[in-house]
PDB file of N, CA and C in Angstrom:
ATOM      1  N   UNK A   1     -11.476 -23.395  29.411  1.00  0.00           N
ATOM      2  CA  UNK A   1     -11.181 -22.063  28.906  1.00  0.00           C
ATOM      3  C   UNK A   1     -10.421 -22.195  27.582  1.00  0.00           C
ATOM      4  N   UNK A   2     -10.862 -21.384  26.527  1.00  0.00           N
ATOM      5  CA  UNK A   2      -9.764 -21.243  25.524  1.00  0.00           C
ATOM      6  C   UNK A   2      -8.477 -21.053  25.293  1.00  0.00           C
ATOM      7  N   UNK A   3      -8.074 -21.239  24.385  1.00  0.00           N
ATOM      8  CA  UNK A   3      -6.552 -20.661  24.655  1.00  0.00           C
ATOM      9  C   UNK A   3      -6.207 -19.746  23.819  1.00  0.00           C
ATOM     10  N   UNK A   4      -5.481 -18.643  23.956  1.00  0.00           N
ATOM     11  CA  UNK A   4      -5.384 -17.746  23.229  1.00  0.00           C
ATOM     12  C   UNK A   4      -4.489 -18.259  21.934  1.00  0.00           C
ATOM     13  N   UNK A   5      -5.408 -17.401  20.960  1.00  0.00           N
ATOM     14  CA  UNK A   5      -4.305 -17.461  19.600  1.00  0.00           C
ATOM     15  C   UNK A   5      -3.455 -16.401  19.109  1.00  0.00           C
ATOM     16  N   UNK A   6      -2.463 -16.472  19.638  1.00  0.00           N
ATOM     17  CA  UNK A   6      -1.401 -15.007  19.761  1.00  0.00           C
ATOM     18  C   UNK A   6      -1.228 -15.252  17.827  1.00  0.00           C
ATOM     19  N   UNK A   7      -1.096 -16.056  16.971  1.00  0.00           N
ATOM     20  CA  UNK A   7      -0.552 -15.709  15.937  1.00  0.00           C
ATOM     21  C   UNK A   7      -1.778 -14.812  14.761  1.00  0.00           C
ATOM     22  N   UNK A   8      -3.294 -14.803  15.680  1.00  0.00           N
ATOM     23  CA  UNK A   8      -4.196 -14.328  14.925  1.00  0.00           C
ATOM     24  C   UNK A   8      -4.389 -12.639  15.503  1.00  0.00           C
ATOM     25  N   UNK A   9      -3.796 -12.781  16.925  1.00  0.00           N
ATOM     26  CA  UNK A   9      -3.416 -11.180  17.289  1.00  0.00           C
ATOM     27  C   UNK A   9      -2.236 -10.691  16.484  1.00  0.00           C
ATOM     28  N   UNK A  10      -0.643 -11.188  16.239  1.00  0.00           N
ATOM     29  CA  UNK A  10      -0.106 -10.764  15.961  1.00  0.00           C
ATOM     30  C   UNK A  10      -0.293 -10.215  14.552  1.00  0.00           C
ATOM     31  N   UNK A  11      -1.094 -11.638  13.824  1.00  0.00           N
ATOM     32  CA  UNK A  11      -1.199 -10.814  12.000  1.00  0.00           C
ATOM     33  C   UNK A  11      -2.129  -9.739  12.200  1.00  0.00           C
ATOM     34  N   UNK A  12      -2.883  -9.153  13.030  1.00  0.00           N
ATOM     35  CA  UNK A  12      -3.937  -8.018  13.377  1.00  0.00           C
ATOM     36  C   UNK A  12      -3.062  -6.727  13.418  1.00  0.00           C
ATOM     37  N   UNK A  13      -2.148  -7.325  14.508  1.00  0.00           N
ATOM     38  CA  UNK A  13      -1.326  -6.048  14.824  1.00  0.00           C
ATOM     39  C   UNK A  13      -0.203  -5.977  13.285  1.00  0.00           C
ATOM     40  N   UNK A  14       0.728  -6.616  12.857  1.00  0.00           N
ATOM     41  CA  UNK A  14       0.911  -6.534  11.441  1.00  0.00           C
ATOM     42  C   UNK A  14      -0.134  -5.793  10.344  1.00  0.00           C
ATOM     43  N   UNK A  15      -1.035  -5.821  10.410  1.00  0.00           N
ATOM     44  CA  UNK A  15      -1.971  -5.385   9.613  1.00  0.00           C
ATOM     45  C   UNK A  15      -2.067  -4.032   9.829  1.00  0.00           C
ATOM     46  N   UNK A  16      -2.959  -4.052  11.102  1.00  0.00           N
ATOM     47  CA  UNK A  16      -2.506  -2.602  11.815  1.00  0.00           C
ATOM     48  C   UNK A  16      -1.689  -1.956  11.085  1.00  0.00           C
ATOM     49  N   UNK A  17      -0.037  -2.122  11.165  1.00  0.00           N
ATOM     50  CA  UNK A  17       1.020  -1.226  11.351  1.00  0.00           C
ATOM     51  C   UNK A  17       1.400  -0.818   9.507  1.00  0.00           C
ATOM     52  N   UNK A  18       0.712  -2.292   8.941  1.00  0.00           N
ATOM     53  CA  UNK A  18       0.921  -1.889   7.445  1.00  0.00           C
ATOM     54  C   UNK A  18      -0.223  -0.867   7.306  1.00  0.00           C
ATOM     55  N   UNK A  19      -1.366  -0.818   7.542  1.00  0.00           N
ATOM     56  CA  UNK A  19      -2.152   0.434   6.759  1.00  0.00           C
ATOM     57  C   UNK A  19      -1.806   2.128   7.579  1.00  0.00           C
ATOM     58  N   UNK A  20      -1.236   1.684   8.701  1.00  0.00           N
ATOM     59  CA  UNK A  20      -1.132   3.010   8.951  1.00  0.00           C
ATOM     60  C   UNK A  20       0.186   3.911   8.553  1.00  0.00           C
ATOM     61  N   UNK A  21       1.209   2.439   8.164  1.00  0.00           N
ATOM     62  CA  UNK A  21       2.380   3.191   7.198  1.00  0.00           C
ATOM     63  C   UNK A  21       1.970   3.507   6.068  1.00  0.00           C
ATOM     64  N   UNK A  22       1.049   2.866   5.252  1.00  0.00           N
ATOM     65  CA  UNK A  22       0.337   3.369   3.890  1.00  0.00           C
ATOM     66  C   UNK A  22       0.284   4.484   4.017  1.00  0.00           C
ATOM     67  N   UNK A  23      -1.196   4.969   4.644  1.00  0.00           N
ATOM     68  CA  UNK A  23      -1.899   6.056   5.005  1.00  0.00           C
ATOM     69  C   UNK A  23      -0.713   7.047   5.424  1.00  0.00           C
ATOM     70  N   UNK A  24       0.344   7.276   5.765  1.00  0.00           N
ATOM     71  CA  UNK A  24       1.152   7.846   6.412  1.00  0.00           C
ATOM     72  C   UNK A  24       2.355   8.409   5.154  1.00  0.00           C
ATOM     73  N   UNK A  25       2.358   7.383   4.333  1.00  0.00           N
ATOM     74  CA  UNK A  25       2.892   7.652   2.965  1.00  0.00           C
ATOM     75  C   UNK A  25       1.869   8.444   1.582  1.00  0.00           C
ATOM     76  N   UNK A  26       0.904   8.448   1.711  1.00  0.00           N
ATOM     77  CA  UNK A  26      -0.509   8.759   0.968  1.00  0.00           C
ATOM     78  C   UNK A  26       0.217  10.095   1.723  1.00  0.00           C
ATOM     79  N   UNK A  27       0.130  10.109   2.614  1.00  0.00           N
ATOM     80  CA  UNK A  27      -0.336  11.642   3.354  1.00  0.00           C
ATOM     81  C   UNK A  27       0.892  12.592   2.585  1.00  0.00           C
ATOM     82  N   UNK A  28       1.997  11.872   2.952  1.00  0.00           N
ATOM     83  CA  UNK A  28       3.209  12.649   2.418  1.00  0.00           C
ATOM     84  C   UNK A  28       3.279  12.928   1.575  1.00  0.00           C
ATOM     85  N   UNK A  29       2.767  12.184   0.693  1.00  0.00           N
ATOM     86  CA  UNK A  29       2.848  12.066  -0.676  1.00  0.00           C
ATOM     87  C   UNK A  29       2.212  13.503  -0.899  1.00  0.00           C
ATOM     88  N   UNK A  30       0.807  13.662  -0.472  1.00  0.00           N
ATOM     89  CA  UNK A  30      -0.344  14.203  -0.820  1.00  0.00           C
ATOM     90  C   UNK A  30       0.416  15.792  -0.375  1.00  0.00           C
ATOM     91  N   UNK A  31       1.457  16.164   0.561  1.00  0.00           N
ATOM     92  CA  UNK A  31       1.612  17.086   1.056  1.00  0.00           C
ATOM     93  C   UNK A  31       2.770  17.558  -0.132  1.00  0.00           C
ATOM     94  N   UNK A  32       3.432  16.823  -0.040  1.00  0.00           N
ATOM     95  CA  UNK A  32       4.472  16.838  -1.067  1.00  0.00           C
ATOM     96  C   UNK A  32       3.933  17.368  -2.985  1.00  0.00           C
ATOM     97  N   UNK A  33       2.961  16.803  -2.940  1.00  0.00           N
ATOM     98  CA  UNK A  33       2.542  17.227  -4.450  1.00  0.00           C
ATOM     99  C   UNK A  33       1.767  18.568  -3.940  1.00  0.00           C
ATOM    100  N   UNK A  34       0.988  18.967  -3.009  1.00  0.00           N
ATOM    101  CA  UNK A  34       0.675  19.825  -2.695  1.00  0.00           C
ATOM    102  C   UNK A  34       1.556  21.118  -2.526  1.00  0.00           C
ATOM    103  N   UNK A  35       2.640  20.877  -2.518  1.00  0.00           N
ATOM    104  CA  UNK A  35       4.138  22.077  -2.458  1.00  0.00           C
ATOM    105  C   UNK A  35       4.417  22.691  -3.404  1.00  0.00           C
ATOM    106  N   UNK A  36       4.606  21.370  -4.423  1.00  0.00           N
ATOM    107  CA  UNK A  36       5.018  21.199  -5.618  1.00  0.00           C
ATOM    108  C   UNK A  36       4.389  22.327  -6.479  1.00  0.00           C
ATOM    109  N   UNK A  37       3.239  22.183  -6.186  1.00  0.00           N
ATOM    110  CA  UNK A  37       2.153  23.123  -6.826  1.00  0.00           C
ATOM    111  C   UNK A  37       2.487  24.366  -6.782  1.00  0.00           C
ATOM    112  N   UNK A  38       2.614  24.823  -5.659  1.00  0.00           N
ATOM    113  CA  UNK A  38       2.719  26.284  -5.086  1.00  0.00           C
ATOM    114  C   UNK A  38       4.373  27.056  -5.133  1.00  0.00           C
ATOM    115  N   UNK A  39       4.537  27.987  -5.398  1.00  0.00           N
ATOM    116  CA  UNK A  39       5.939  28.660  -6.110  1.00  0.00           C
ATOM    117  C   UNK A  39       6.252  28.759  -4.484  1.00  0.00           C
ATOM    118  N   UNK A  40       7.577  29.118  -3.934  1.00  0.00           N
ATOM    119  CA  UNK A  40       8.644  29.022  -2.936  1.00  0.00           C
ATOM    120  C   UNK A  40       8.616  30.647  -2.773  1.00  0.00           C
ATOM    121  N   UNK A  41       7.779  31.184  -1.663  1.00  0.00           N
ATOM    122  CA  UNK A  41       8.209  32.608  -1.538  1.00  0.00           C
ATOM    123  C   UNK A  41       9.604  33.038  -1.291  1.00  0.00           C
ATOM    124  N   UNK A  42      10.345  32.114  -1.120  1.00  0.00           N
ATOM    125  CA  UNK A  42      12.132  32.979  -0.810  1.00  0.00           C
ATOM    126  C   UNK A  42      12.294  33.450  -2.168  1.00  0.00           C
ATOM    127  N   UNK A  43      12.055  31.588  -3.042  1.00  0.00           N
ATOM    128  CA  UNK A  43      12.312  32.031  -4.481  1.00  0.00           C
ATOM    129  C   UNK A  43      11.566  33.108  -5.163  1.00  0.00           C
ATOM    130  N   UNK A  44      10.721  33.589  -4.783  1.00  0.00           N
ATOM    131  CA  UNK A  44       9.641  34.456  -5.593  1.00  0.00           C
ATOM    132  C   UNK A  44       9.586  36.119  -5.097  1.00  0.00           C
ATOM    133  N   UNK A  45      10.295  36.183  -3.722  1.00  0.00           N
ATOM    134  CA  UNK A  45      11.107  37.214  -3.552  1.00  0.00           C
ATOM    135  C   UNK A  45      12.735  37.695  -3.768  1.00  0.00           C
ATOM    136  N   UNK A  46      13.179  37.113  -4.073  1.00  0.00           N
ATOM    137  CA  UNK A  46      14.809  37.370  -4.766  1.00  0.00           C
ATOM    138  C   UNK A  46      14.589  38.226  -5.804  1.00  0.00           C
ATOM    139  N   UNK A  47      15.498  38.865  -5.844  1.00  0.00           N
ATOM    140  CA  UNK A  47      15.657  39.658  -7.408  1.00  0.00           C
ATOM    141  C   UNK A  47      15.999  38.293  -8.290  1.00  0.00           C
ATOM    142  N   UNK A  48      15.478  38.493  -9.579  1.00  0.00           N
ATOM    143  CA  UNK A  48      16.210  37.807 -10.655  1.00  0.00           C
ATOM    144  C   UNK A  48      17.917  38.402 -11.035  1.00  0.00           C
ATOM    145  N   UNK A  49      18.424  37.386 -11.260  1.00  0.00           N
ATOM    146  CA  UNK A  49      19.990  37.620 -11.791  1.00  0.00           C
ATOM    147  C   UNK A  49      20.938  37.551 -10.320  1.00  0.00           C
ATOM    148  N   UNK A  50      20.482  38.243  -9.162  1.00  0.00           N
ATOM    149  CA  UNK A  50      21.122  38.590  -8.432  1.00  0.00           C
ATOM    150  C   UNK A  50      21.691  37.542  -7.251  1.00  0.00           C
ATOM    151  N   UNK A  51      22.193  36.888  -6.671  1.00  0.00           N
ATOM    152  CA  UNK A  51      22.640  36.000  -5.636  1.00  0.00           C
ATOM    153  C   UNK A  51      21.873  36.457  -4.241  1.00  0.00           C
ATOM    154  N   UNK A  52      21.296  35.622  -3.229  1.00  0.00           N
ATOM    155  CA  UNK A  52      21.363  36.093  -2.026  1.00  0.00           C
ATOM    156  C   UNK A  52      22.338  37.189  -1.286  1.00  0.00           C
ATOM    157  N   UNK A  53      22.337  37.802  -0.791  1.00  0.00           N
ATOM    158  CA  UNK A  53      23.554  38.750   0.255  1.00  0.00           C
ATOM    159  C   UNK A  53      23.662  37.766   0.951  1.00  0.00           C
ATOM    160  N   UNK A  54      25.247  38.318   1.507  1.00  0.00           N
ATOM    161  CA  UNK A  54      25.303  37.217   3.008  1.00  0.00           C
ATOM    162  C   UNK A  54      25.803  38.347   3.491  1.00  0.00           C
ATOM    163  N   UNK A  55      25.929  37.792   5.119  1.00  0.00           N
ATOM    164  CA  UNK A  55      26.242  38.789   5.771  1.00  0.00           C
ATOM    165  C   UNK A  55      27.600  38.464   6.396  1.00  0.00           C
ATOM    166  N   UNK A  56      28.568  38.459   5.662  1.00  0.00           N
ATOM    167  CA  UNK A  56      30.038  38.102   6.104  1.00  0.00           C
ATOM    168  C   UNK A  56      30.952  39.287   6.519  1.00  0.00           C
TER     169      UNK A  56
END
C-alpha cells in the first residue's frame, strides 16, 4: 500500500485557503468601490449648513 503524502495535501489545502482569501478581498474590494460610487442617502438627505438634531 502507499503511503500517504500529507505534505502534498497540506500545500493543497494552503493553496486552497490562499485563493479563497484573494477572492474574498477582490470581493471587498469590488463592494467597497461600488459604495464609493453611489452618494450616502443620510448625507443626501440633511439640509445643507445645518447639523443633525439630537434628541437630548
Amino acid at each position: 500500500m502507499a503511503k500517504p503524502n500529507y505534505s502534498f495535501e497540506k500545500r493543497q489545502r494552503e493553496l486552497a485557503k490562499q485563493k479563497k482569501k484573494a477572492e474574498k478581498e477582490s470581493e471587498k474590494a469590488a463592494r467597497k468601490r461600488a459604495n464609493q460610487s453611489q452618494p450616502d442617502a443620510e448625507v443626501a438627505d440633511a439640509p445643507d449648513g445645518d447639523p443633525p438634531a439630537r434628541g437630548d
